[in-house]
Protein backbone atom coordinates (compact mmCIF):
# COMPACT_ATOMS: atom_id res chain seq x y z
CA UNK A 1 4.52 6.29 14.43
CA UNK A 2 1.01 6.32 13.95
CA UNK A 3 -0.96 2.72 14.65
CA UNK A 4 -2.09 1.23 11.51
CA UNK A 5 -4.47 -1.95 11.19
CA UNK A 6 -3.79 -4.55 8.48
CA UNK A 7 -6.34 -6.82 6.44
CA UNK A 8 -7.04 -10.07 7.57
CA UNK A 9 -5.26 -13.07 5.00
CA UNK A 10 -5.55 -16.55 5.20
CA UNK A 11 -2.08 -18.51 5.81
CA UNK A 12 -1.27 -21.09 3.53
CA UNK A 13 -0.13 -24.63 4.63
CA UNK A 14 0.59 -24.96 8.29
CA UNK A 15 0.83 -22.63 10.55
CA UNK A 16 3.29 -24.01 12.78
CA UNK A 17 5.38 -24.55 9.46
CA UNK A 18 9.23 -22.99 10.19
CA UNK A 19 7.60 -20.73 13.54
CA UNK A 20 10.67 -20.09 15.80
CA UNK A 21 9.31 -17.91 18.08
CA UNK A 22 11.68 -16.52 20.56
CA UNK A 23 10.78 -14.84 24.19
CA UNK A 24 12.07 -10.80 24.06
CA UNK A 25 14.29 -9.78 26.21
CA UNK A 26 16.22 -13.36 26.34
CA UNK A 27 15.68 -15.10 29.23
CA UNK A 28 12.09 -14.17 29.59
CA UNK A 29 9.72 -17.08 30.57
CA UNK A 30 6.82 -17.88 28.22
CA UNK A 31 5.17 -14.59 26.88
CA UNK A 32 1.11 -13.78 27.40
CA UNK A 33 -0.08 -12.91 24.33
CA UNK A 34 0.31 -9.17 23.78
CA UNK A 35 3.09 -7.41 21.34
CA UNK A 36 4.70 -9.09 18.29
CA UNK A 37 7.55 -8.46 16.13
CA UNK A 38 9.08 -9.36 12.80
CA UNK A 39 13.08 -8.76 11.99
CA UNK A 40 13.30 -9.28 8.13
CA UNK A 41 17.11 -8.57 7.46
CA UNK A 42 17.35 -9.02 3.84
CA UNK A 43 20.16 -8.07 1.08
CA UNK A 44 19.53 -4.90 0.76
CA UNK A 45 17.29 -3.84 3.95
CA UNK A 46 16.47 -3.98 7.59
CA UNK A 47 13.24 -4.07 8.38
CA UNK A 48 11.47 -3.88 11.58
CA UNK A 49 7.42 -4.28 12.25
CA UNK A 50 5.93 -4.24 15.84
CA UNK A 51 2.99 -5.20 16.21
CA UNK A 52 -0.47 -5.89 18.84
CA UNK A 53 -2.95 -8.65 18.53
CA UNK A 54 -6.48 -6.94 17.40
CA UNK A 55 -9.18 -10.04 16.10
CA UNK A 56 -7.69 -12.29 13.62
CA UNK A 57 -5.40 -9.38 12.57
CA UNK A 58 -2.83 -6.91 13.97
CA UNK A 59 -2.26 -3.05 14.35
CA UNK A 60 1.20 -1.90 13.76
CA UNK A 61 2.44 0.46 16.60
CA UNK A 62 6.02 0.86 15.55
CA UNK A 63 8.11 0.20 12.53
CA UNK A 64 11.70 0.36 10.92
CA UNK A 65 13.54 0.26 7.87
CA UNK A 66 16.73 1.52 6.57
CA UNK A 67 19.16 0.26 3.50
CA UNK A 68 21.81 -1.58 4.76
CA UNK A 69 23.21 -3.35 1.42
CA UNK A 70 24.06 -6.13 3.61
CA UNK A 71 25.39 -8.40 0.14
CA UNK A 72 27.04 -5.68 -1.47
CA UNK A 73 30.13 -7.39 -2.56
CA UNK A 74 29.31 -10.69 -1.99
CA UNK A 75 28.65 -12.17 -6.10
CA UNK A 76 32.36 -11.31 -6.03
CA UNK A 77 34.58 -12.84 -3.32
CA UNK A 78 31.48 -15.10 -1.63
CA UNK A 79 31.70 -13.22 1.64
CA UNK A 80 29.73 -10.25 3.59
CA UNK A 81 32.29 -7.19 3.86
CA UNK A 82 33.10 -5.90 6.94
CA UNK A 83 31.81 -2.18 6.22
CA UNK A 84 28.24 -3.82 5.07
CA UNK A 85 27.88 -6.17 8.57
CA UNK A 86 29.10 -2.89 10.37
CA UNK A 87 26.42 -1.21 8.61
CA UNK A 88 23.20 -4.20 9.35
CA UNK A 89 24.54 -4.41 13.00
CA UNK A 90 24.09 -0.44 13.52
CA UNK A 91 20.56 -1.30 11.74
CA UNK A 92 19.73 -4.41 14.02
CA UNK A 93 21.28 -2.51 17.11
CA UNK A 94 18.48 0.46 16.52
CA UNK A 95 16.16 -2.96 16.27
CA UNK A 96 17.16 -4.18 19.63
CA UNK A 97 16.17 -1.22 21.30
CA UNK A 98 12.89 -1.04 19.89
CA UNK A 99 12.16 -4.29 21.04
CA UNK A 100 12.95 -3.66 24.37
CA UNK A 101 11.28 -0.17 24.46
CA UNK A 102 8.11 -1.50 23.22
CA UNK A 103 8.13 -4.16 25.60
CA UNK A 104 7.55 -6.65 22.66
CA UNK A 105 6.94 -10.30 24.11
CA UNK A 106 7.71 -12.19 21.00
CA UNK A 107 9.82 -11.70 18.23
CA UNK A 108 10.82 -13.50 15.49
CA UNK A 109 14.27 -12.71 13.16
CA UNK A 110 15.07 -13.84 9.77
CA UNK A 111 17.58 -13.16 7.56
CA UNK A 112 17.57 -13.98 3.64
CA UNK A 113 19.76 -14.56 0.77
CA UNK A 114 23.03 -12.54 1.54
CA UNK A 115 23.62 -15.06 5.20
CA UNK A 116 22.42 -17.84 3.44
CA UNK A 117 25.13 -17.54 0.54
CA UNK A 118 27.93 -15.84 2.45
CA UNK A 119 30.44 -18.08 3.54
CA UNK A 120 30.74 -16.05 6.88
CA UNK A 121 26.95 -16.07 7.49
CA UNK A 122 27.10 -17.63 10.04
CA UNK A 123 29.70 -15.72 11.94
CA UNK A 124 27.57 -12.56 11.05
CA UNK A 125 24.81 -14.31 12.78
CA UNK A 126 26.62 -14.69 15.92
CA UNK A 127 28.32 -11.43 16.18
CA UNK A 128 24.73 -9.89 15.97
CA UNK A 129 23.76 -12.10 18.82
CA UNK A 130 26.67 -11.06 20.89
CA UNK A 131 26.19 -7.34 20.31
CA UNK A 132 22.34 -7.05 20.38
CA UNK A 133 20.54 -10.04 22.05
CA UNK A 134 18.89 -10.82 18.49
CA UNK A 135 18.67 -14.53 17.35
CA UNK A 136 18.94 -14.35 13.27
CA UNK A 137 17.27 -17.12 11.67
CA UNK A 138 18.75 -17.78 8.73
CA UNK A 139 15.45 -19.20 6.46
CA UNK A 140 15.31 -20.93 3.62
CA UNK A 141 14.16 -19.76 0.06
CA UNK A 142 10.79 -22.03 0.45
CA UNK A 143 10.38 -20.57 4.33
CA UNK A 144 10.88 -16.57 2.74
CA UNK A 145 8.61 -17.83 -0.41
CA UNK A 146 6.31 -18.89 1.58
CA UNK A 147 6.02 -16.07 4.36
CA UNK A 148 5.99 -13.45 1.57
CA UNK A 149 2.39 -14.96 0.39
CA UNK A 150 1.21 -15.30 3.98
CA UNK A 151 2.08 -11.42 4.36
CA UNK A 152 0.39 -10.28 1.39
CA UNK A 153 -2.44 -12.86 -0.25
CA UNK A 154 -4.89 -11.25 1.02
CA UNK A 155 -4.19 -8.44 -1.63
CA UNK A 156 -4.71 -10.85 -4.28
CA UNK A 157 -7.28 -10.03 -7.26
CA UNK A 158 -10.53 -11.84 -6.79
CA UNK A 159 -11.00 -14.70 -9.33
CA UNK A 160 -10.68 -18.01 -10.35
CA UNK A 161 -7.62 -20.00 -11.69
CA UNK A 162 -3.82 -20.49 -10.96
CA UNK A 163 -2.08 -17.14 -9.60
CA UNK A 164 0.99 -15.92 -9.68
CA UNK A 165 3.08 -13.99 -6.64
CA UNK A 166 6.94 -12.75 -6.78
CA UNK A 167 9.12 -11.22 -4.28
CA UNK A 168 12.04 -8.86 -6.19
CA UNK A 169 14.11 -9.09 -3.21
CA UNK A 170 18.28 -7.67 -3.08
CA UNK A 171 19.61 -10.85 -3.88
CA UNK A 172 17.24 -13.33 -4.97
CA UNK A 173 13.43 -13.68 -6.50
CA UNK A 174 10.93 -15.67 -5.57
CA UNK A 175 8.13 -16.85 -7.74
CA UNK A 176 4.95 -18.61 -6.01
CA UNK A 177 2.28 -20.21 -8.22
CA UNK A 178 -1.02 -20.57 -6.18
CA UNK A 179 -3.85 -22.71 -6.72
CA UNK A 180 -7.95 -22.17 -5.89
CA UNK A 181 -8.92 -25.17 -7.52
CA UNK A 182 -9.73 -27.07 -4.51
CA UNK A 183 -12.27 -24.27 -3.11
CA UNK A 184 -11.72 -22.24 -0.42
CA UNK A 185 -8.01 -19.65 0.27
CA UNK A 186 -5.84 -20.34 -2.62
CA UNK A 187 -2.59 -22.80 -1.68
CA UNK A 188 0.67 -22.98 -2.49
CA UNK A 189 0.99 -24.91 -5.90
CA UNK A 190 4.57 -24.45 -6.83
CA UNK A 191 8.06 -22.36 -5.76
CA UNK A 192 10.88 -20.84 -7.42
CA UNK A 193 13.93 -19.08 -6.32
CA UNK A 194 15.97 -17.27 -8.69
CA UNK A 195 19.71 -16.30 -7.46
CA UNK A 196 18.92 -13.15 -8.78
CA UNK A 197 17.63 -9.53 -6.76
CA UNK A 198 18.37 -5.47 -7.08
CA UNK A 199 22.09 -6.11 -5.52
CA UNK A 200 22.85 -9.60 -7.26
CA UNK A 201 21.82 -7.98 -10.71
CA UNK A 202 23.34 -4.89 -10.55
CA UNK A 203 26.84 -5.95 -9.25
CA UNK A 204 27.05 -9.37 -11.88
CA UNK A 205 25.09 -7.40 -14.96
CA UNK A 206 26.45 -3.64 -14.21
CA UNK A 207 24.01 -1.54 -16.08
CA UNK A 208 26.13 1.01 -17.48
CA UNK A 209 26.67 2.86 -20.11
CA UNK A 210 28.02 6.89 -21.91
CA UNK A 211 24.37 7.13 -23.86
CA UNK A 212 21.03 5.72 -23.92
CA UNK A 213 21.76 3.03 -26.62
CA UNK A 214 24.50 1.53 -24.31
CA UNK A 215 22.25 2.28 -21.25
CA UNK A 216 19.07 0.17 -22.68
CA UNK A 217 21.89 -2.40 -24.34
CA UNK A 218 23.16 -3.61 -20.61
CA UNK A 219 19.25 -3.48 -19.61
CA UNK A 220 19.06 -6.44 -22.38
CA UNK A 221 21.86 -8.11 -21.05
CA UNK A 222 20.35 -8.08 -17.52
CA UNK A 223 16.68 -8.98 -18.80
CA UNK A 224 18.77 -12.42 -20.20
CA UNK A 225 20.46 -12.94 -17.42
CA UNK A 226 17.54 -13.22 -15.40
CA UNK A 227 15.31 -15.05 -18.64
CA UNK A 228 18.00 -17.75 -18.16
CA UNK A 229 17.33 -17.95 -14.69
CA UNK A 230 13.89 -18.43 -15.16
CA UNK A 231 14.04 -20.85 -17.31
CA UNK A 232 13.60 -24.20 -15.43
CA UNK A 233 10.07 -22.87 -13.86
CA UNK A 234 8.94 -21.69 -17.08
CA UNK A 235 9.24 -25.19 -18.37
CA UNK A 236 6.92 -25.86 -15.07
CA UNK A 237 4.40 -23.71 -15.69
CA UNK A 238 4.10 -25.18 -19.46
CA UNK A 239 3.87 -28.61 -18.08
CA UNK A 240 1.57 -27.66 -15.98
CA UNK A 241 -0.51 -26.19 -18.37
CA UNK A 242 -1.06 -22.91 -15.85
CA UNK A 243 -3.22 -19.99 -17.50
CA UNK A 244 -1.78 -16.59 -16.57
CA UNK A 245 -4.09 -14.78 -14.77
CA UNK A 246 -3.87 -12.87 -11.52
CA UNK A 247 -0.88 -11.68 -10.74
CA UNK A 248 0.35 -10.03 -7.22
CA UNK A 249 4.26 -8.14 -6.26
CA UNK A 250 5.63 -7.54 -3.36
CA UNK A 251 9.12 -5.58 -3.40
CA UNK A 252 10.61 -1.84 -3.49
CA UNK A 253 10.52 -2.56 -7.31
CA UNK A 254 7.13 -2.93 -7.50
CA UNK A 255 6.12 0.06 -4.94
CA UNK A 256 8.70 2.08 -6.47
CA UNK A 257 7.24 1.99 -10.11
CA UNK A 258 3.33 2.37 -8.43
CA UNK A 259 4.04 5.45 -7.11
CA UNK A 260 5.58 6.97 -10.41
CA UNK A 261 2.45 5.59 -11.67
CA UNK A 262 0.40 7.44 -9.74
CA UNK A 263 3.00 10.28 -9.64
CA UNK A 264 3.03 10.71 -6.51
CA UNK A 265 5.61 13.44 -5.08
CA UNK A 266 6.41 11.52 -1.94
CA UNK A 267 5.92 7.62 -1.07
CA UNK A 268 2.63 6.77 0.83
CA UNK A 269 1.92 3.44 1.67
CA UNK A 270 -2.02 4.16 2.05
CA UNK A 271 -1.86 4.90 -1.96
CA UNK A 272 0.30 1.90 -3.02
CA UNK A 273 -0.51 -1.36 -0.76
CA UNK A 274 -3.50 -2.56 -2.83
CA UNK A 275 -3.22 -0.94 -6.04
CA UNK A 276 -4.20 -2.55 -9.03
CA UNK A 277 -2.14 -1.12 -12.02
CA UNK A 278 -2.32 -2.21 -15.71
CA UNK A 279 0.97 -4.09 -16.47
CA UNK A 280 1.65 -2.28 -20.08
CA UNK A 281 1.72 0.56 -17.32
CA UNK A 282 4.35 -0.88 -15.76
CA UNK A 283 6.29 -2.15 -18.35
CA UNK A 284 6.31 1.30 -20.06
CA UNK A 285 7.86 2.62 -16.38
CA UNK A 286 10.25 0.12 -16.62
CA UNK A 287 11.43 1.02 -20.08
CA UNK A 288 11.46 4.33 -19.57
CA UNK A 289 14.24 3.99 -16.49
CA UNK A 290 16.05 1.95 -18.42
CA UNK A 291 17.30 4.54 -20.80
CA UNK A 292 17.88 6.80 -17.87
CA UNK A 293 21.30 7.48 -15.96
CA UNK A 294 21.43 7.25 -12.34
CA UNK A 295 21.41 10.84 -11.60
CA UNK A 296 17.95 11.00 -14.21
CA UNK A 297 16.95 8.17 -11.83
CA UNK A 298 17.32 9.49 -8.95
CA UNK A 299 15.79 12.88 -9.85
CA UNK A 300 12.68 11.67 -9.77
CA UNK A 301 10.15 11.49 -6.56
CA UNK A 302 10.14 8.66 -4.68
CA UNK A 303 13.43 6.75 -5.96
CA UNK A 304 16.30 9.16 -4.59
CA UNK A 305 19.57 8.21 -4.25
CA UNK A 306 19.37 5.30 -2.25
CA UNK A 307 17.38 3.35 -5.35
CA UNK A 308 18.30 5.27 -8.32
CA UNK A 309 21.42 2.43 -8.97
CA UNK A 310 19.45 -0.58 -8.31
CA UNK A 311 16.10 -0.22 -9.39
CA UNK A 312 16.86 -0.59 -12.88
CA UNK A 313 17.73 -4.40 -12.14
CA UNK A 314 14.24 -4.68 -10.17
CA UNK A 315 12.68 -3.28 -13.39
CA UNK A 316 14.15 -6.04 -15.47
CA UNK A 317 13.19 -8.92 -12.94
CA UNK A 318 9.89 -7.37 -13.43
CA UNK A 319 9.60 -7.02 -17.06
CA UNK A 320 11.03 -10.82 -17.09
CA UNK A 321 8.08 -11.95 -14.81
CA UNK A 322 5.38 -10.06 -17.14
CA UNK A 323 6.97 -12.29 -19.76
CA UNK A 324 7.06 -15.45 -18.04
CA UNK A 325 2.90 -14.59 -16.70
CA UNK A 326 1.49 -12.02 -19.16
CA UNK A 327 -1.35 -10.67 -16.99
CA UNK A 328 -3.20 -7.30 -17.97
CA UNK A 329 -3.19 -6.17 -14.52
CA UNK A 330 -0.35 -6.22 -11.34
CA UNK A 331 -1.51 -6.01 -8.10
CA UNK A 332 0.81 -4.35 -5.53
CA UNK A 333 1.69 -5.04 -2.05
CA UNK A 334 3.74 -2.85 0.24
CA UNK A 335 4.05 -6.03 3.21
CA UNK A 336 5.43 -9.41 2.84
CA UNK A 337 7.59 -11.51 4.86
CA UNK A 338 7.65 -9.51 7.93
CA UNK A 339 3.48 -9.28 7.74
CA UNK A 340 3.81 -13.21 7.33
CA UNK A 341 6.06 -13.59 10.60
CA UNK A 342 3.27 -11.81 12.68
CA UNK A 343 0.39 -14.02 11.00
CA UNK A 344 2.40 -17.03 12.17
CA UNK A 345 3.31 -16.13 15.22
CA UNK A 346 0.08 -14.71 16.51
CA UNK A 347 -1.59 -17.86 14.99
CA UNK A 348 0.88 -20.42 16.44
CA UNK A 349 0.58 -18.25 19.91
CA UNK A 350 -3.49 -19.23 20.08
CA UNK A 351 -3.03 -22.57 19.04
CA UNK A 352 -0.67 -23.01 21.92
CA UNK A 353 -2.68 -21.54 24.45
């Protein structure tokens, strides 16, 4: 894979804040500081960035990601599947290796929504660590809100005022409200975690339908489902008296619906990460996929098969957000959490040396 540098961001709060670094292979003594990496195993993907030290930033020298649907199944009986954790430990096995080729000196693995809320999360955990070497972390929704905006702040608009960041994950969203008031890198203001992502979405709200009417009519129903879940920080943001204003996502939703934007015939990353798009733009994207069947859906460049079923719930998180903070423009961001693990850990690396 070819090395790719990354903007500079400033980390919100402390930087030490959740860090649990761990020495790769196990066993190794305390690491110089050289290679990084970030495990982000998340409801829907596995995703791997490796990483080297360059200034007060990082150039990525390998990376991995693959759809595992870790919590398909799991709004129904409570429970990972066996054929999913067979699936994320063939993912996290191709992970391991990396590591060790790459000669990576720290690492740090997290895992979201799906181990937090399964009741056998934990025994998923330590099969992984029998099998590979890999330590999951499982973090909390305020840890994975607030890595997400470490990862990818420094693709906010410039401006004044409260902003808004989300993370359409596969089975929850998270919804950041940052503040600039105080001068200098905006700061964490507020949180939110909905129990609602792609996976969660699709499987409790199916989006179904024989025709268009009865395609957009279960888009409706999933737009209230998630309005519903929304509800207690939209009562925040009133009290609060926050002005929308800028407004920043980072998901496969929001990358997804940039590059039909720019109708692009494959995905590139160079094209996306940074893009400002107008958000009538991307509502009218989201409508129009709404009325669409999967096979329409996955027809199109850049969605496929492995996004045409779910991407219709990340459309009406989205659309649900532009409600809640009606900005004219969406910024996009193609990093997040795993961007926010290197941050920390190179950061908390010099601090301890």
């Amino acid at each position: 894979m070819a090395e790719r540098a990354h903007d500079a961001a400033p980390a919100s709060g402390d930087p030490r804040r959740g860090v649990a670094s761990r020495s790769w292979p196990p066993g190794r003594g305390q690491p110089a500081r050289g290679t990084y990496a970030a495990l982000d195993l998340g409801t829907n993907n596995c995703r791997l960035l490796i990483a080297r030290a360059q200034g007060d930033s990082f150039v990525v020298i390998d990376a991995f990601s693959r759809i595992v649907r870790l919590g398909e199944g799991l709004s129904a009986n409570g429970r990972l599947s066996e054929a999913a954790m067979d699936r994320a430990a063939a993912a996290l096995a191709i992970c391991a290796e990396k590591l060790r080729r790459r000669n990576v000196t720290l690492v740090r693995s997290v895992a979201t929504e799906a181990c937090r809320r399964a009741l056998n999360g934990r025994e998923f955990v330590a099969r992984i660590r029998a099998e590979t070497g890999l330590q999951l972390e499982i973090i909390s929704a305020e840890q994975e809100a607030r890595l997400a905006v470490t990862g990818c702040q420094a693709l906010l608009e410039p401006g004044q005022g409260p902003a808004l960041v989300f993370d359409i994950g596969g089975g929850s969203t998270e919804l950041i409200l940052l503040d600039d008031e105080k001068g200098g890198p905006p700061s964490i203001d507020d949180w939110f975690s909905a129990p609602w992502g792609v996976v969660s979405l699709s499987e409790s709200v199916p989006h179904a339908g024989e025709d268009e009417a009865a395609l957009r009519a279960a888009y409706t129903g999933m737009r209230d489902r998630v309005k519903e879940a929304f509800a207690p920080f939209a009562e925040t943001l009133t009290r609060r008296g926050a002005r929308p204003g800028r407004l920043l996502g980072t998901s496969g939703t929001v990358t997804t619906l940039a590059s039909l934007h720019l109708a692009l015939p494959n995905y590139d990353r160079r094209a996306v990460d940074g893009l400002i798009v107008p958000a009538e733009a991307m509502r009218d994207l989201s409508q129009r996929l709404a009325g669409m069947s999967v096979p329409e859906r996955a027809s199109l460049p850049c969605i496929g098969n492995e996004r045409a079923d779910l991407l219709v719930a990340g459309c009406a998180i989205l659309e649900t957000i532009l409600d809640l903070w009606p900005a004219e423009r969406l910024s996009v961001a193609d990093r997040g959490i795993r961007e926010g693990i290197l941050r920390k850990l190179m950061a908390h690396e010099l601090k301890r040396q």
